[in-house]
Protein backbone atom coordinates (compact mmCIF):
# COMPACT_ATOMS: atom_id res chain seq x y z
CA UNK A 1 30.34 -41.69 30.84
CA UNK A 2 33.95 -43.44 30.72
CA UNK A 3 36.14 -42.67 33.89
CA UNK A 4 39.70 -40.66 33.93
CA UNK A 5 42.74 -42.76 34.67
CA UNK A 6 45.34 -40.67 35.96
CA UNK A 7 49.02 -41.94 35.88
CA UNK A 8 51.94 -39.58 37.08
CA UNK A 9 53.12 -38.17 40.06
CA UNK A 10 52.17 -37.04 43.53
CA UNK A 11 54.56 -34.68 45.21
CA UNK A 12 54.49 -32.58 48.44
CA UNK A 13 55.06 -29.00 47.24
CA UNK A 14 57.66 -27.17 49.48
CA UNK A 15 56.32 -23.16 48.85
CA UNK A 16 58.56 -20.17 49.27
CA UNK A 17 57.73 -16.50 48.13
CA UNK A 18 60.52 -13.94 46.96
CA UNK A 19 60.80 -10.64 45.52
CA UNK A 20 62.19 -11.89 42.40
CA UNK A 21 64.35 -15.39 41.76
CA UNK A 22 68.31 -15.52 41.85
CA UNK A 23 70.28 -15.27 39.95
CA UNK A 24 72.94 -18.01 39.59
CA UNK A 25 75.00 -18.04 42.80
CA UNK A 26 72.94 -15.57 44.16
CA UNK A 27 70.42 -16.19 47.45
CA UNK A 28 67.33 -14.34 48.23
CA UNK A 29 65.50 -14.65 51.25
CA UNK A 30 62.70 -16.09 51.24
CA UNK A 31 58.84 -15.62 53.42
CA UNK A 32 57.29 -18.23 54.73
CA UNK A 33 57.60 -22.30 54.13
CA UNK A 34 54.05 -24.12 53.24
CA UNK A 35 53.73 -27.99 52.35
CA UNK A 36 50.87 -28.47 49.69
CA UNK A 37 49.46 -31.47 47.83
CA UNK A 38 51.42 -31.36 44.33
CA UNK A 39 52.32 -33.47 41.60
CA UNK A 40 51.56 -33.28 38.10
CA UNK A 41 49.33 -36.50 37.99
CA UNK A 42 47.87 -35.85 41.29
CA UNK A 43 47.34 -32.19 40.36
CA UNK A 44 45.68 -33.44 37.36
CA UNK A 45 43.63 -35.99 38.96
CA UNK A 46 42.28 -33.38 41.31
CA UNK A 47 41.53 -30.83 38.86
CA UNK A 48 39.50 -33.87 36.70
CA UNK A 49 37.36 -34.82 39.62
CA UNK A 50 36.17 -31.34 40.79
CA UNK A 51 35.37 -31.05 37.01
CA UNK A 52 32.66 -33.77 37.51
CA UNK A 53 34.58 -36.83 35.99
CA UNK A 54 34.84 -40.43 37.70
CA UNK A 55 38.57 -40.22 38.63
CA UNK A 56 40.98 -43.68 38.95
CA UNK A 57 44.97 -41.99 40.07
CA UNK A 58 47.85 -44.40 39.13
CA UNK A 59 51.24 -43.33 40.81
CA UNK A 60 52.78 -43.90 44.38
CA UNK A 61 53.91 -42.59 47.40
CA UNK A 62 56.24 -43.20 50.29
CA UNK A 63 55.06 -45.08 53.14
CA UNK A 64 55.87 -41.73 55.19
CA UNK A 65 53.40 -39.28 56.97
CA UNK A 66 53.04 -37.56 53.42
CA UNK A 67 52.41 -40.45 51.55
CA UNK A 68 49.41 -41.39 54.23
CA UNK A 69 47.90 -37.56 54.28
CA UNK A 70 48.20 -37.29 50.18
CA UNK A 71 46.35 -40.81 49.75
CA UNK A 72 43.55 -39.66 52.13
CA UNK A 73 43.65 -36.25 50.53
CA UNK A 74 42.48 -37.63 47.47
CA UNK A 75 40.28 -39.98 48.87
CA UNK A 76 38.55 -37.08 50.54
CA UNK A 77 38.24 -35.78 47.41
CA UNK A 78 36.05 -38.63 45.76
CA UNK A 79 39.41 -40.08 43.49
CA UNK A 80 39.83 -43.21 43.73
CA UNK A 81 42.91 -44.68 45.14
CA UNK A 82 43.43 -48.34 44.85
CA UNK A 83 46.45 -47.28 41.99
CA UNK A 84 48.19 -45.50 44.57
CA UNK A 85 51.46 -47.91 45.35
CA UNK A 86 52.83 -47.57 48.95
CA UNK A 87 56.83 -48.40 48.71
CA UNK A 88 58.27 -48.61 51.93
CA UNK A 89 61.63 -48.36 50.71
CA UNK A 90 61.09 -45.19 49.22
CA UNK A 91 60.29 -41.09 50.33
CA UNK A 92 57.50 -39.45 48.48
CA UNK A 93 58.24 -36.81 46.09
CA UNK A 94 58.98 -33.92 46.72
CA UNK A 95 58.90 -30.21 44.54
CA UNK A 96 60.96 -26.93 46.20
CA UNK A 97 58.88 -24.16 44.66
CA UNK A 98 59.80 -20.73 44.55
CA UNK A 99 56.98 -18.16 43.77
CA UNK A 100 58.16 -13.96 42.83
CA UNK A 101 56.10 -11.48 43.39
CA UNK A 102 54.35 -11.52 39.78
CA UNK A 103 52.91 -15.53 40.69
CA UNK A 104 55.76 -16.75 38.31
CA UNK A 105 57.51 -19.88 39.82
CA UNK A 106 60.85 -22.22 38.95
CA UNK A 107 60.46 -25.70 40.38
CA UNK A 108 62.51 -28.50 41.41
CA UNK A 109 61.34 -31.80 41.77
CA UNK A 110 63.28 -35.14 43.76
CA UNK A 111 61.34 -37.82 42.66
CA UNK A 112 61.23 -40.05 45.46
CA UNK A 113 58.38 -42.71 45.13
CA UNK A 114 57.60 -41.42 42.01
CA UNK A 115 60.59 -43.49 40.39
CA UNK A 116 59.26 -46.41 41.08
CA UNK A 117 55.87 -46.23 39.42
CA UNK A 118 55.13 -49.28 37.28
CA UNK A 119 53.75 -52.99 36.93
CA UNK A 120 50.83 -52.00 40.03
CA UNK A 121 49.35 -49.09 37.89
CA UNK A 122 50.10 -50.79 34.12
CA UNK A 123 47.66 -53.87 35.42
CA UNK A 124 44.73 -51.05 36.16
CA UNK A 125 45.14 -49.96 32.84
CA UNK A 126 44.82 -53.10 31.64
CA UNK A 127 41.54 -53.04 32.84
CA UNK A 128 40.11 -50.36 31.61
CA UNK A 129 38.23 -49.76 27.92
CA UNK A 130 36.75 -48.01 25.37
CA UNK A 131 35.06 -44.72 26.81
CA UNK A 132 37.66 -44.37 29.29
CA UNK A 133 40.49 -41.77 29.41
CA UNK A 134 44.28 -42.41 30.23
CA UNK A 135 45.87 -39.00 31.48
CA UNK A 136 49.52 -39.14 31.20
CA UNK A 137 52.55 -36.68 32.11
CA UNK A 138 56.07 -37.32 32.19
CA UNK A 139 57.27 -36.93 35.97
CA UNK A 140 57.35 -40.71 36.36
CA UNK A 141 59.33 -43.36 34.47
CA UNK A 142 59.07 -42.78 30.66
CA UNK A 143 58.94 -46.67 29.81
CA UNK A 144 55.97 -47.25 32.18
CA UNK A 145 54.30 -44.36 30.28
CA UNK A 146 55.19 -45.47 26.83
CA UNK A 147 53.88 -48.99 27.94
CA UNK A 148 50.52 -47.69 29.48
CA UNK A 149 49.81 -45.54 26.45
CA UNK A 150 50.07 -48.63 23.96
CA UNK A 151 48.08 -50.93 26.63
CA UNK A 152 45.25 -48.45 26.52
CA UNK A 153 45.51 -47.86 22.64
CA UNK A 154 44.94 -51.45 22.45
CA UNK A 155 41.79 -51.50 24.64
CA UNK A 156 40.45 -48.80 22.79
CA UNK A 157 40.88 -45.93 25.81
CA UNK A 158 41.81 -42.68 24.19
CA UNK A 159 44.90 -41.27 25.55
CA UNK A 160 45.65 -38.00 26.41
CA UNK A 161 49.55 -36.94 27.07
CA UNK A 162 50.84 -34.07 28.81
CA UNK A 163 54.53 -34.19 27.35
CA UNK A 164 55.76 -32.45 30.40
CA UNK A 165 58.08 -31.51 31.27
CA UNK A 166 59.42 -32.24 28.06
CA UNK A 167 61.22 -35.46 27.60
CA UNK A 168 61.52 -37.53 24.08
CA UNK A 169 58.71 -39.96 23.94
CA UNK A 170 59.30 -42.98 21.53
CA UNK A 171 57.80 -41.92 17.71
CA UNK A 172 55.57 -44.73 18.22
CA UNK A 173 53.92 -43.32 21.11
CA UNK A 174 52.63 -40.01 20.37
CA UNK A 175 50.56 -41.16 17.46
CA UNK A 176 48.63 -43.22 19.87
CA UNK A 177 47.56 -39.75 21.94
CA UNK A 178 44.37 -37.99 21.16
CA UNK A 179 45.40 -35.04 22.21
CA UNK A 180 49.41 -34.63 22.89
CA UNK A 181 49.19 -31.42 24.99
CA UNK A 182 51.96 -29.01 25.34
CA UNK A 183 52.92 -25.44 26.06
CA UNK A 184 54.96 -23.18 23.25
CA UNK A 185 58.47 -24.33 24.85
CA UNK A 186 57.51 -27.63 24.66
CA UNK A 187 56.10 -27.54 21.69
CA UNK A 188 59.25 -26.46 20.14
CA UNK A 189 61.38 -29.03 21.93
CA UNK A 190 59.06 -31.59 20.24
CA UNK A 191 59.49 -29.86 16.81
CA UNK A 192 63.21 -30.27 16.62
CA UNK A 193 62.42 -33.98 17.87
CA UNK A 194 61.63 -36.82 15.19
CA UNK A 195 57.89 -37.28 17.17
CA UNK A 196 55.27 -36.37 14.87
CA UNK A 197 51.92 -36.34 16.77
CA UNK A 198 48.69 -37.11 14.59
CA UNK A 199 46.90 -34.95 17.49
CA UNK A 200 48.45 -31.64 19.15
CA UNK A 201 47.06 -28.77 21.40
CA UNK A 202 49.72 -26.16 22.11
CA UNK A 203 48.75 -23.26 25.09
CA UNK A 204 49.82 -20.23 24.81
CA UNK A 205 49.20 -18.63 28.15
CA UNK A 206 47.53 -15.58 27.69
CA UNK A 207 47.07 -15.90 23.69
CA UNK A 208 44.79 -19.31 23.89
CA UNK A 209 45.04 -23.08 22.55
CA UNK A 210 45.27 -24.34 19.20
CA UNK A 211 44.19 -28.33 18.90
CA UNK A 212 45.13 -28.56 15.58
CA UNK A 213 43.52 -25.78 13.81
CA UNK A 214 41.01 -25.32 16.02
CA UNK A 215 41.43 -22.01 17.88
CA UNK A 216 40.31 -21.24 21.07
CA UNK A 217 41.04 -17.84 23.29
CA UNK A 218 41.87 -17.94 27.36
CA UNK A 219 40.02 -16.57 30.20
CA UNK A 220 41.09 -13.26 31.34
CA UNK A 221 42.33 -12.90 34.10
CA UNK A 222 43.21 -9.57 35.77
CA UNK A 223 47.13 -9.45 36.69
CA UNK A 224 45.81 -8.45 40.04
CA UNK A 225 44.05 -11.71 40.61
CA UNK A 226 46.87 -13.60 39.69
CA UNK A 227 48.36 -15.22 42.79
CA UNK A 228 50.08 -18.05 41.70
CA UNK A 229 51.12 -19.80 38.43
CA UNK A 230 51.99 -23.20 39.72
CA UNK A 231 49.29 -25.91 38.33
CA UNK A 232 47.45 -23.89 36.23
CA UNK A 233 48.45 -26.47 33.36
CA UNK A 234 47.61 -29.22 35.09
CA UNK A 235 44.09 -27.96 35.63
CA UNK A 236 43.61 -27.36 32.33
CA UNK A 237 44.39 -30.96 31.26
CA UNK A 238 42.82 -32.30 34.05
CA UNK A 239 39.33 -30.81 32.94
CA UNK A 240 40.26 -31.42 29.24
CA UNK A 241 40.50 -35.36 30.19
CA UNK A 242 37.52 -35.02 32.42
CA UNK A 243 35.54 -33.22 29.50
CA UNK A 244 36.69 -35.83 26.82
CA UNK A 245 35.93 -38.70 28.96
CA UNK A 246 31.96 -37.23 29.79
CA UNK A 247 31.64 -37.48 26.06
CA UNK A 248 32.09 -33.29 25.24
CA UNK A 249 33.02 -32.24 21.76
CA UNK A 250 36.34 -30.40 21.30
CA UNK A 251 35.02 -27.26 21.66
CA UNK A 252 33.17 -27.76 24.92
CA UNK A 253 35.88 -29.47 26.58
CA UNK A 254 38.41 -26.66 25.52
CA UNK A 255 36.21 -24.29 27.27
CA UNK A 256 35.89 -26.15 30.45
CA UNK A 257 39.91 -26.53 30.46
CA UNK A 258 40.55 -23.36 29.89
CA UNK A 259 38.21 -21.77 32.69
CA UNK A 260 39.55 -23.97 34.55
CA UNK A 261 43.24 -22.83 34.02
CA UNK A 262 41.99 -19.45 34.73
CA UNK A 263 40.43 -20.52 37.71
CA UNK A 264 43.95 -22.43 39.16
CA UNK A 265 45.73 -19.12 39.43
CA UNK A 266 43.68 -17.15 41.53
CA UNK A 267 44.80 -19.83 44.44
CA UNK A 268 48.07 -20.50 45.73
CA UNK A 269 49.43 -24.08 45.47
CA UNK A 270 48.85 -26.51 42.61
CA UNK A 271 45.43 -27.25 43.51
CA UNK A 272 42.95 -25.52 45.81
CA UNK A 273 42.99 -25.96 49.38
CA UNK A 274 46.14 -28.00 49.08
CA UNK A 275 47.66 -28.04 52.74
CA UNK A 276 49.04 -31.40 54.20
């Protein structure tokens, strides 16, 4: 069984609730202010490790309270940690998240540490190899992703990238990933792009996956179980890497990713239990 190397972000999720968002120029009062373990990568990470995988995270933090309590979060959690740059010179990243009453959210993310992420986490994925998974997304630096998707292409590690949120990868990346994962808006962002992926799953919420061709319907999920929205992507892809990388067939793995989507909504915050 090959492990899951997870490279992206690790934010501290600032949580609001509303009625319903603004509207431009508008304010709305909001209840209640939590801070929860975030990040797309670290989201990811989490969501590959309670699916049973071996989990390596690649990003960094500040060397700030929330850096310290999000690096012994995860360690708590049985990821592995060593890829986790400390930058003194920088805060760790942060995401203002603003939840309505229907669980849908708008997010906005300062990057902080997150910036910064490069030549530590690139030399750990020069170490890995064949039977090993590279989980990318695209909250950090696009030229350290671009670069740790061809050093792992090289060493025979199947990559898997999350293009979000959506930013232009170069045309000779997204060949290299096995699957490129996006949702419909993405996916047609990446349509009118000149990146032709030999590999794509698109989610559709509600209406299932497609991995090219091969179909696959979501989880229900009652709307009155629905609490919030936020990371329910990122658990899907996290058990998709963690599936891939304990040797499942695309079927299986599907079905683990998307129970596990359906599972990330029923909990608030981006991963379960996710106070700092």
């Amino acid at each position: 069984m090959g492990r899951v190397l997870v490279l992206g972000s690790l934010n501290v999720d600032l949580v609001t609730h509303v009625d319903r968002h603004p509207q431009p120029g508008e304010t709305v009062l909001g209840e209640g202010l939590e801070r929860l373990a975030g990040g797309k990568g670290a989201n990811q990470a989490v969501a590959a490790a309670a699916a049973g995988a071996e989990v390596l995270m690649l990003g960094a933090v500040g060397d700030d309270d929330a850096g310290r309590a999000y690096v012994d979060r995860l360690r708590g959690l049985g990821i592995a940690t060593e890829g986790v740059a400390v930058l003194p010179d920088q805060p760790t990243g942060t995401a203002l998240i603003v939840v309505d009453e229907a669980g849908e959210n708008t997010i906005v993310v300062a990057a902080g540490a997150n910036g910064q992420v490069g030549d530590e986490a690139l030399g750990l994925v020069e170490a890995a190899g064949p039977g090993d998974v590279l989980l990318v997304q695209l909250e950090i630096p696009l030229a350290t992703v671009s670069r740790a998707c061809t050093i792992a292409a090289l060493r025979g590690v199947r990559v898997v990238v999350n293009a979000a949120p959506y930013a232009a990868l170069p045309a000779d990346v997204l060949p290299l990933a096995d699957p490129v994962v996006v949702n419909e808006h993405e996916a047609r962002l990446l349509a009118e792009s000149s990146g032709l992926p030999s590999s794509l799953l698109v989610t559709f919420g509600a209406d299932g996956v497609d991995w090219n061709g091969l179909r696959a319907s979501a989880v229900s999920v009652p709307p009155a179980e629905v609490v919030d929205t936020t990371g329910a992507g990122d658990a899907f892809c996290g058990a998709l890497a963690a599936g891939l990388a304990m040797g499942q067939g695309h079927e299986e793995a599907l079905g683990g990713a998307l129970s596990a989507g359906a599972a990330a909504v029923r909990h608030p915050g981006a991963q379960p239990d996710a106070r700092l």
